[in-house]
Protein backbone atom coordinates (compact mmCIF):
# COMPACT_ATOMS: atom_id res chain seq x y z
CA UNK A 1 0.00 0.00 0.00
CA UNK A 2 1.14 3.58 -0.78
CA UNK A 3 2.20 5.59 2.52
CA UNK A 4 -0.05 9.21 2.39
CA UNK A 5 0.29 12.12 4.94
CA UNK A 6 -3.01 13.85 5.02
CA UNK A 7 -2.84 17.69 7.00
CA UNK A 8 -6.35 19.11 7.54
CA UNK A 9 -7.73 21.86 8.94
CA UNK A 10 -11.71 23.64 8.27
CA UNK A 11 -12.49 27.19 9.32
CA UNK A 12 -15.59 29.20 9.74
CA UNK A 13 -16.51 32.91 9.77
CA UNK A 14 -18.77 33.06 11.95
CA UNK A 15 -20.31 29.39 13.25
CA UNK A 16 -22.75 29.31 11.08
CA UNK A 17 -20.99 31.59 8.47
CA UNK A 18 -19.22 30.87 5.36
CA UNK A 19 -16.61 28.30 5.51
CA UNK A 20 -14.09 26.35 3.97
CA UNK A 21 -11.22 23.84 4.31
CA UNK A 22 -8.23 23.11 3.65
CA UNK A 23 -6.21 20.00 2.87
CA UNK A 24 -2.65 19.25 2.13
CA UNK A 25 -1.65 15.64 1.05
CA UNK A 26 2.04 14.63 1.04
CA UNK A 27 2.81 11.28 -1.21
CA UNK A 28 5.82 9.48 -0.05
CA UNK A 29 6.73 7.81 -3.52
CA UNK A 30 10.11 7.52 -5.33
CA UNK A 31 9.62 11.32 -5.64
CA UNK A 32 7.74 13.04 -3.03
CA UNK A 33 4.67 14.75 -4.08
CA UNK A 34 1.89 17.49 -2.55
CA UNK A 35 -0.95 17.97 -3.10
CA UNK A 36 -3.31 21.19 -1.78
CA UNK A 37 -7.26 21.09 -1.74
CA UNK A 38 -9.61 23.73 -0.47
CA UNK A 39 -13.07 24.73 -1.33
CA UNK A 40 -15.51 27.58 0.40
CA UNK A 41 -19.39 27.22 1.08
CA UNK A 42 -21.22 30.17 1.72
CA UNK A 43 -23.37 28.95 5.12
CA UNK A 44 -21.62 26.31 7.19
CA UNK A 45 -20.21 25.38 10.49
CA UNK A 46 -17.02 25.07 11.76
CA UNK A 47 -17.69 21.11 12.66
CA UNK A 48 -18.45 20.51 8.89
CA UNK A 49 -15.53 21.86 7.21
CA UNK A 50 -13.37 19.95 9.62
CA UNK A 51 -15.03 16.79 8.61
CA UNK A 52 -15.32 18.36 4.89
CA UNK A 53 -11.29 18.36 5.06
CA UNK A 54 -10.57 15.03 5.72
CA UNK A 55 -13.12 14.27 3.44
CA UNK A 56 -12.01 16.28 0.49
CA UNK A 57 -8.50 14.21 1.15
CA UNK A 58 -10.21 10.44 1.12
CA UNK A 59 -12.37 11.36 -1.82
CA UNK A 60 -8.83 11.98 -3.53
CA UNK A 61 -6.88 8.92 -2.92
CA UNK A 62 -7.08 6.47 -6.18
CA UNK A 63 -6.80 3.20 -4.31
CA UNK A 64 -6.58 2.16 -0.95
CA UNK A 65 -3.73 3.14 0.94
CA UNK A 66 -1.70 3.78 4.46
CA UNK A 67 -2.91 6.99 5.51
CA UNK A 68 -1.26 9.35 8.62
CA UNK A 69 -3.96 11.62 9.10
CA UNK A 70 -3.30 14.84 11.65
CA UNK A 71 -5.99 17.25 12.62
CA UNK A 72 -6.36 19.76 15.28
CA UNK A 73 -9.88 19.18 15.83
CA UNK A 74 -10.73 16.73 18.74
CA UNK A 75 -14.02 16.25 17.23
CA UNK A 76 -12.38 14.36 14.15
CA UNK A 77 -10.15 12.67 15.36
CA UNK A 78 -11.68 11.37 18.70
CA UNK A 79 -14.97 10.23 16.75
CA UNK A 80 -12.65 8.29 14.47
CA UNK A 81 -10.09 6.98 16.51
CA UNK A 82 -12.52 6.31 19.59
CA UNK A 83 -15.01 4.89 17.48
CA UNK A 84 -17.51 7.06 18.10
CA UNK A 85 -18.84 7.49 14.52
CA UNK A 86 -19.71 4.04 14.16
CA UNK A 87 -21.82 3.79 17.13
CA UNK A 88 -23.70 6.37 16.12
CA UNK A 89 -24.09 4.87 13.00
CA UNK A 90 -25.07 1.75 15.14
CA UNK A 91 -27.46 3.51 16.75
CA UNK A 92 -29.49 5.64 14.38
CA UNK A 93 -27.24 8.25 14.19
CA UNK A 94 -28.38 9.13 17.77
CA UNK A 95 -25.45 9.47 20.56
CA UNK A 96 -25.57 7.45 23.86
CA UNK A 97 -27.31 10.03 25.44
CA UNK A 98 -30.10 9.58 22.31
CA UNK A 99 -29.56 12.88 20.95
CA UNK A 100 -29.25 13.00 17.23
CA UNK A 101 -25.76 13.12 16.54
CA UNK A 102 -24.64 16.29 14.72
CA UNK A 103 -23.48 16.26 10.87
CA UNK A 104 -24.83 11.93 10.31
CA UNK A 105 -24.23 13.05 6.10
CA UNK A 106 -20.42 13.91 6.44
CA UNK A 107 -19.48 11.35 9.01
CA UNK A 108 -21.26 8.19 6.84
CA UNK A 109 -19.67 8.89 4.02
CA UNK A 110 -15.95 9.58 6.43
CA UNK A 111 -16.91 6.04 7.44
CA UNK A 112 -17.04 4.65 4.26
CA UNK A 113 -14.08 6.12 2.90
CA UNK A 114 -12.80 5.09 5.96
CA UNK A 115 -13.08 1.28 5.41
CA UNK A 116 -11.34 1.39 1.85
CA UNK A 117 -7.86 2.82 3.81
CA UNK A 118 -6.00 1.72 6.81
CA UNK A 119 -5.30 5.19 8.76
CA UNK A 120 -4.06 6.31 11.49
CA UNK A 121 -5.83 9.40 13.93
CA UNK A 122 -3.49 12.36 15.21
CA UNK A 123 -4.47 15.14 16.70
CA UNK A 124 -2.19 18.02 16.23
CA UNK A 125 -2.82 21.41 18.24
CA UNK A 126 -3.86 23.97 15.69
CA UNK A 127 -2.03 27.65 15.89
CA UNK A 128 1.24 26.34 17.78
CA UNK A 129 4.09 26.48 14.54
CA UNK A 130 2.72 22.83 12.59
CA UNK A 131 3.87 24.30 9.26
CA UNK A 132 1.36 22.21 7.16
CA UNK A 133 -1.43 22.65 9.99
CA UNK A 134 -0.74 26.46 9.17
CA UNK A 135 -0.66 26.29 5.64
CA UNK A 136 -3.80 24.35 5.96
CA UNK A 137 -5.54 27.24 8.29
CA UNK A 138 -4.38 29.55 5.17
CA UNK A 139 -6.15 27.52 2.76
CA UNK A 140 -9.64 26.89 4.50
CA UNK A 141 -9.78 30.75 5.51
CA UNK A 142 -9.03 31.75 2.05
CA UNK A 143 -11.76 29.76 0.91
CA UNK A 144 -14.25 30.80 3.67
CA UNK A 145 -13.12 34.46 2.51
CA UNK A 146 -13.73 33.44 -1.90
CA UNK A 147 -16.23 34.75 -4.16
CA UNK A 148 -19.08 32.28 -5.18
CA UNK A 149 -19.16 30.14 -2.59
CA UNK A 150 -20.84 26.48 -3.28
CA UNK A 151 -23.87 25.75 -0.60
CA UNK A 152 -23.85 23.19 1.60
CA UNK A 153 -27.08 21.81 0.86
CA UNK A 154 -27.63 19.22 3.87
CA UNK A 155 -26.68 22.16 6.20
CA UNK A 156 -28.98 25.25 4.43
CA UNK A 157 -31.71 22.29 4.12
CA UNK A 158 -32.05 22.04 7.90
CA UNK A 159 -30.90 25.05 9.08
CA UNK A 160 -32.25 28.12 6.47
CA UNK A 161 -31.81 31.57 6.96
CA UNK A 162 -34.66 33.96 7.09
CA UNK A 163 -35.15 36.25 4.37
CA UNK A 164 -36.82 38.72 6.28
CA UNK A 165 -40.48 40.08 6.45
CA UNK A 166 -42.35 38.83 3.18
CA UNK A 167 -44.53 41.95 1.46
């Protein structure tokens, strides 16, 4: 199996606000390789585009492979590593306290992507001098901050914003 670094990080402006995230894959062939990924979405959470990062770094992987994954949010990588996705999954999508778990979209399809790779969790403090942890804050913000921004349809489907007073 080919060995992939995976960096990941999702911002917000505003939570909800637009959002985006960025990835940064490093491929440790013959001759090392990068790869960047972002994308922006104009009403989002913070939660989503951290999910929406690892994501947009699965989706990209052409066959299965060894995968080091590092993310500074807790939320990924504890409902990953300590298997918490899959017993919501087991459970309806409801947590063990039986409140729906937050976000069921993102995290079935993480858990499919999931089963194709064998990776590994990390948890990596955001903000503290990780050069591609940083690099993947610049990415995500600077797609939070673009022009056009796609809509996140599950999100703006259960959460829409008022347009105001009708006349």
């Amino acid at each position: 199996m080919k060995q992939v670094t995976i960096y990941t990080d999702g911002a917000c402006i505003g939570n909800p606000g637009p959002g985006g995230y960025g990835t940064v894959l490093l491929y440790n062939t013959a001759t090392p390789a990068r790869r960047e990924l972002s994308g922006g979405y104009r009403r989002t959470t913070n939660n989503r585009m951290e999910i929406m990062a690892v994501l947009a770094g699965l989706r990209s992987l052409k066959e299965p492979c060894r995968v080091t994954l590092y993310s500074d949010s807790r939320y990924v990588v504890d409902a990953m590593s300590k298997g918490w996705a899959k017993s919501w999954r087991a459970k309806g999508w409801r947590k063990g306290d039986k409140t729906p778990a937050l976000n069921p979209d993102l995290w079935a399809e993480m858990l499919e992507l999931s089963e194709r790779h064998e990776i590994e969790y990390r948890w990596v403090r955001g903000h503290a001098g990780n050069l591609e942890n940083e690099r993947c804050d610049e990415l995500a913000v600077t797609a939070a901050r673009g022009a056009d921004l796609a809509r996140d349809e599950v999100y703006e489907r259960g959460h829409p914003v008022s347009s105001g007073p009708r006349r």
